[in-house]
Protein backbone atom coordinates (compact mmCIF):
# COMPACT_ATOMS: atom_id res chain seq x y z
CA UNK A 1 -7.26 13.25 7.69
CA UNK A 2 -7.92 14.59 11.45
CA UNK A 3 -5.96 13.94 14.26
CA UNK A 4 -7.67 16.09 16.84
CA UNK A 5 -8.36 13.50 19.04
CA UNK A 6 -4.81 13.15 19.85
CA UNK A 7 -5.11 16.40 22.00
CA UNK A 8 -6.65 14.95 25.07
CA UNK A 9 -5.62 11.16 24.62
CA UNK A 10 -1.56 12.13 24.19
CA UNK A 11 -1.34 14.13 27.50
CA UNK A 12 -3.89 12.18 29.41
CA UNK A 13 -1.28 9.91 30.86
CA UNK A 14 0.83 12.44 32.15
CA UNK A 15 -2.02 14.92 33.67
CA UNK A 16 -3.17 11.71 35.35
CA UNK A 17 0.61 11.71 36.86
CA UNK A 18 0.47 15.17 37.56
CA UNK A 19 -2.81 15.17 39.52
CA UNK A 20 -1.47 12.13 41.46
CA UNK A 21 1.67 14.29 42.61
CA UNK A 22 0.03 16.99 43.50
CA UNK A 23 -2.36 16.10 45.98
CA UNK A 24 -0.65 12.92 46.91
CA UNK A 25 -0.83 13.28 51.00
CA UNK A 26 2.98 12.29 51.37
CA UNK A 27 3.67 15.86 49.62
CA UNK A 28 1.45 17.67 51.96
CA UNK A 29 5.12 18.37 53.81
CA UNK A 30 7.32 19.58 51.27
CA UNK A 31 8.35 22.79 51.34
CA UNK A 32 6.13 25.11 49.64
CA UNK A 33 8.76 26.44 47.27
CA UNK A 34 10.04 23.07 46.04
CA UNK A 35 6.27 22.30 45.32
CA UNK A 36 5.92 25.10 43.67
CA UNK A 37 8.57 25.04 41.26
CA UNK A 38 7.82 21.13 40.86
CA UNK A 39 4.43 22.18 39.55
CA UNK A 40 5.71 24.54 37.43
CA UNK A 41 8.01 22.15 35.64
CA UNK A 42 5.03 19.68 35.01
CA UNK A 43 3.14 22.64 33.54
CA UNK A 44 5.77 23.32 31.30
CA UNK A 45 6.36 19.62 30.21
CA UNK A 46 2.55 19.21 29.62
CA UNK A 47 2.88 22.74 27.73
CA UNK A 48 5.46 21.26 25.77
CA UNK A 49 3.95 17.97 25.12
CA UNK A 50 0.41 19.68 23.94
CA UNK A 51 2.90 21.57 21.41
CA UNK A 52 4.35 18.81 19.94
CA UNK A 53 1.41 16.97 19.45
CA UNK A 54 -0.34 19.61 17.61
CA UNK A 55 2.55 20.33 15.57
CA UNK A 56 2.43 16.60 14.72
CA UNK A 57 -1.09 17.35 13.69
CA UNK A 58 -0.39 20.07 11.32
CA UNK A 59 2.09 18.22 9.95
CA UNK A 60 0.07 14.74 9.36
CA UNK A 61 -2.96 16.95 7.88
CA UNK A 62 -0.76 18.24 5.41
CA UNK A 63 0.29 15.00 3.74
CA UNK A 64 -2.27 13.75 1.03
CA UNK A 65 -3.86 11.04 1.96
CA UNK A 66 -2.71 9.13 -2.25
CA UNK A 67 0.59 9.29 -0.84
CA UNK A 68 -0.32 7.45 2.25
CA UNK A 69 -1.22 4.28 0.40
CA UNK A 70 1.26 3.92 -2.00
CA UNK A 71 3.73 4.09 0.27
CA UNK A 72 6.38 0.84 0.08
CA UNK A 73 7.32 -0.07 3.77
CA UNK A 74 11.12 0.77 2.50
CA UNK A 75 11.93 4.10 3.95
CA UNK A 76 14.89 4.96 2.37
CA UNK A 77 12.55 5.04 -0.88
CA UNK A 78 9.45 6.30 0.63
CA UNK A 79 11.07 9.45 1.80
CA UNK A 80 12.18 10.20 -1.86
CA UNK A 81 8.84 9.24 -2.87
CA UNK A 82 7.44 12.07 -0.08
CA UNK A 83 9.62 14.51 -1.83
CA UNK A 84 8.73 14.39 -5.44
CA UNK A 85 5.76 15.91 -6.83
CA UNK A 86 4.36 13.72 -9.20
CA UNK A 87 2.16 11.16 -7.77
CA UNK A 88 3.06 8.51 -10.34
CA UNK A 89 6.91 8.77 -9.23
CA UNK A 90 6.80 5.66 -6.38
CA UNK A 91 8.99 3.23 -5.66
CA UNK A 92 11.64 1.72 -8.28
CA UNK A 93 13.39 -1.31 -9.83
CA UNK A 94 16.33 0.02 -7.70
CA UNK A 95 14.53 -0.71 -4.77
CA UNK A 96 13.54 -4.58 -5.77
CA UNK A 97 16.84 -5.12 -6.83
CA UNK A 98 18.16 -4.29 -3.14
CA UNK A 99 15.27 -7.21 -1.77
CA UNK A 100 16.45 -10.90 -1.66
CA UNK A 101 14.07 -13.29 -3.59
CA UNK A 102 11.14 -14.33 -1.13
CA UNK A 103 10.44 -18.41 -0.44
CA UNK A 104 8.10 -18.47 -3.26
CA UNK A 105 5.04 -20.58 -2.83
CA UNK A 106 2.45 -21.84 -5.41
CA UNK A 107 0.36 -18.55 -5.12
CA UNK A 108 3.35 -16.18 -5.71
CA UNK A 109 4.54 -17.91 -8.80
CA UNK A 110 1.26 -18.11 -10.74
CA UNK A 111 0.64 -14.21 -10.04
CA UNK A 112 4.39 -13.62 -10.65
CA UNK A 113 3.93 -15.76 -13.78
CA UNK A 114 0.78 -13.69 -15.02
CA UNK A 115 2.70 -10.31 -14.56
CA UNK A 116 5.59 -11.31 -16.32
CA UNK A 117 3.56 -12.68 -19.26
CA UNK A 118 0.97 -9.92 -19.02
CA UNK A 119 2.69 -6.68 -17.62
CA UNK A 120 6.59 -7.31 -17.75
CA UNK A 121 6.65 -4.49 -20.58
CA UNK A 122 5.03 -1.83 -17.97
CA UNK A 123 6.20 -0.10 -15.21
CA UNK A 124 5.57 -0.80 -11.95
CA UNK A 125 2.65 0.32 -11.02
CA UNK A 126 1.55 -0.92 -14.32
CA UNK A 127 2.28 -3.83 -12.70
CA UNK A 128 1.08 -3.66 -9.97
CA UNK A 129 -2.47 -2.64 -11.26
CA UNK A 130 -2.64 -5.76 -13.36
CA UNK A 131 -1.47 -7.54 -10.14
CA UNK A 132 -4.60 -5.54 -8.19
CA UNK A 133 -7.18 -6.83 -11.14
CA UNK A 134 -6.06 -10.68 -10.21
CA UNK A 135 -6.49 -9.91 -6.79
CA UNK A 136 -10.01 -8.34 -6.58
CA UNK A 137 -10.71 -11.28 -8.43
CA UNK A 138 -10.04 -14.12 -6.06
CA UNK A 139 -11.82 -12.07 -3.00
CA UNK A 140 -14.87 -11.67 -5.43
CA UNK A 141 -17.08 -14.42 -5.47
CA UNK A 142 -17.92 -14.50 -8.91
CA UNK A 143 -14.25 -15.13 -10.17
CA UNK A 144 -12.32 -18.58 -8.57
CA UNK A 145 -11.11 -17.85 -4.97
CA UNK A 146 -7.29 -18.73 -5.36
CA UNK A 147 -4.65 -16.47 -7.55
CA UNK A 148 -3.89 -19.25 -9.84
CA UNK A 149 -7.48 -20.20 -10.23
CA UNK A 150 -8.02 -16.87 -11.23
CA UNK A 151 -4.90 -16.57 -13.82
CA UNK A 152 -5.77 -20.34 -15.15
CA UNK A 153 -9.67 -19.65 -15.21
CA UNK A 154 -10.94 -20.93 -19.41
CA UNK A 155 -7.32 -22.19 -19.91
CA UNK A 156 -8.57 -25.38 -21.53
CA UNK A 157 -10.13 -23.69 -24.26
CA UNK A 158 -7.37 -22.12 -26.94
CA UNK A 159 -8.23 -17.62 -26.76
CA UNK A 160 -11.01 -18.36 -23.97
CA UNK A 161 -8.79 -17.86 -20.91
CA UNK A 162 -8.74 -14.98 -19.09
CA UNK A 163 -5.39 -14.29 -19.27
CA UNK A 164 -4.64 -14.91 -22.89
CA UNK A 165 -0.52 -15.96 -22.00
CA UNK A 166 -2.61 -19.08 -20.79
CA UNK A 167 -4.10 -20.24 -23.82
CA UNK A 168 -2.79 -18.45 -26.69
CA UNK A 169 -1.09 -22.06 -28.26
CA UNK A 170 2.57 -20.55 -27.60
CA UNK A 171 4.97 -22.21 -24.92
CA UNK A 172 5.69 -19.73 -22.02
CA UNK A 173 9.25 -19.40 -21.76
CA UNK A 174 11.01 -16.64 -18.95
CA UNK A 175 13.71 -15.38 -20.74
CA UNK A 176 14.51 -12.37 -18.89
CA UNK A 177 15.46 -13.87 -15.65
CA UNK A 178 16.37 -10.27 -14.15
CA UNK A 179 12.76 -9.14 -14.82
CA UNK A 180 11.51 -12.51 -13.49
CA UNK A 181 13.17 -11.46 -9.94
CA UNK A 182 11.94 -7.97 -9.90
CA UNK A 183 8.05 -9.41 -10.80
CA UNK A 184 8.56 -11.93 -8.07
CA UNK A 185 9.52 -9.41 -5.38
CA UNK A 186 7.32 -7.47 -6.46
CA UNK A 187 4.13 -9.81 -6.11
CA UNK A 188 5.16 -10.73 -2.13
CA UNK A 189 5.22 -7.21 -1.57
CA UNK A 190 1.57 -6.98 -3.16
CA UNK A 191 0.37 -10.23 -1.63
CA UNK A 192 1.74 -8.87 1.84
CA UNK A 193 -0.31 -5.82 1.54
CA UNK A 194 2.55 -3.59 0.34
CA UNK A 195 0.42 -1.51 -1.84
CA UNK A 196 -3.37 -0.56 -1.69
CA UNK A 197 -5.58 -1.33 -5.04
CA UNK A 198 -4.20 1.56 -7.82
CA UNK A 199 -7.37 0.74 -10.14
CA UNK A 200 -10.69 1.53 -7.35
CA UNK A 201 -11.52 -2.18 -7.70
CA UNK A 202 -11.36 -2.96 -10.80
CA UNK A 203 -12.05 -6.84 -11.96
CA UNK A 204 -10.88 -6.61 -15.72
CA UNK A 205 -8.54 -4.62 -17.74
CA UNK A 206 -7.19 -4.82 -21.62
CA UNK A 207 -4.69 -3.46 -23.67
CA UNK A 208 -5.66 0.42 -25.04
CA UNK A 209 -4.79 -0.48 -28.37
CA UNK A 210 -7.81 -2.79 -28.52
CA UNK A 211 -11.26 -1.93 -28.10
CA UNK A 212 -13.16 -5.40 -26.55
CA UNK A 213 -17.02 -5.53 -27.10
CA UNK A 214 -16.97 -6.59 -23.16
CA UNK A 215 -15.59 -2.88 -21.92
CA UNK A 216 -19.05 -1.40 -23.15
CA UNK A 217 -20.70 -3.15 -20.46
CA UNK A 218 -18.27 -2.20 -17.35
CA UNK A 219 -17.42 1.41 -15.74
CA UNK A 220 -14.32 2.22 -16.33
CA UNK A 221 -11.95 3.30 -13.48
CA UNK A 222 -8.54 4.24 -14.64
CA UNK A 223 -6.15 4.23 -17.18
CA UNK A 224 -2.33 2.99 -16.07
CA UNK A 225 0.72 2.53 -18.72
CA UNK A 226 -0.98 0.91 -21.57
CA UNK A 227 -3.89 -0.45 -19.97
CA UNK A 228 -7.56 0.17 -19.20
CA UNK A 229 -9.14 -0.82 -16.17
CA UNK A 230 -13.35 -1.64 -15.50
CA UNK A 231 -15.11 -3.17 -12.70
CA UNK A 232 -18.51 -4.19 -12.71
């Protein structure tokens, strides 16, 4: 990441002041010495300023730019997040616990519905990854353009769906309520924006204990928890 440009356009305002002051007619009076040391206290703010700015710089260029987006908007977490070393170490249950359930509308609970029955077992950015795959999804236009399009798309036809929770004959029960109200936090966040795409786009994913005759024909991306992502 550069910054540079925040050089000129962070002290512009007050050089503009500066200049005004200084050859401003109504100071064409003051006593020389009072002018003087005015001046020198605006060069030594502006001095000051410049420093702190590229400081700011330095520090900003140092941060990498993967920790950037998977930051959570909770800073309290984030700035543990900053301090670990492992990239995969982000957020936390602890942290959707300590959120109040969002209004939930018909778009949250069918992608809330499709992590729990999908992804509950993973952690989150597990989640979160099978959460991106629904996404990319809808805003492609070869896939249905609403979440629970996407997550019902083939669900007619018994193992054609999609989403196999949708059409594997079994009733879909939540059981683990406390789960349930992580996932559904969880999913505002990602439908808010919370979190950029973890899996670079990716439009399908399966479990890596199975090997589908589909995956041959899509790049793979990434790997996350016990799935394997692909786009085409």
């Amino acid at each position: 990441m550069k910054y540079s440009h925040f050089n000129i356009t962070a002290i512009f305002p007050i050089l503009s002041i500066y200049l005004i002051l200084i050859t401003h007619p109504i100071f064409s009076q003051t006593n020389s010495n009072t002018m003087k040391e005015s001046n020198i206290g605006f060069e030594r703010l502006i001095v000051n300023l410049r420093t702190t700015v590229e400081e700011g710089i330095v520090q900003l260029d140092n941060i990498n730019d993967n920790y950037l987006t998977k930051l959570s908007g909770l800073v309290s977490y984030d700035r543990v997040y900053l301090s670990k070393t492992s990239e995969r170490q982000f957020f936390n249950k602890a942290a959707l616990d300590s959120l109040r359930m969002p209004k939930i509308n018909r778009e949250l609970k069918c992608l809330s519905e499709a992590l729990y029955f999908e992804a509950r077992g993973e952690q989150i950015e597990g989640q979160i990854a099978v959460a991106d795959v629904i996404i990319n999804r809808k805003n492609s236009n070869q896939f249905p353009s609403t979440i629970c399009g996407v997550v019902s798309e083939g669900a007619p036809k018994r193992h054609a769906c999609q989403f196999s929770y949708n059409c594997d004959g079994k009733l879909e029960l939540i059981y683990d309520k406390k789960t349930y109200r992580r996932i559904v936090k969880l999913a505002s966040m990602i439908l808010n924006g919370a979190f950029s795409d973890v899996t670079d786009g990716a439009t399908f994913f399966h479990a890596s204990e199975v090997s589908p005759s589909w995956s041959k024909k899509f790049k793979k991306t990434t790997k996350i928890g016990r799935h394997i992502f692909y786009k085409n």
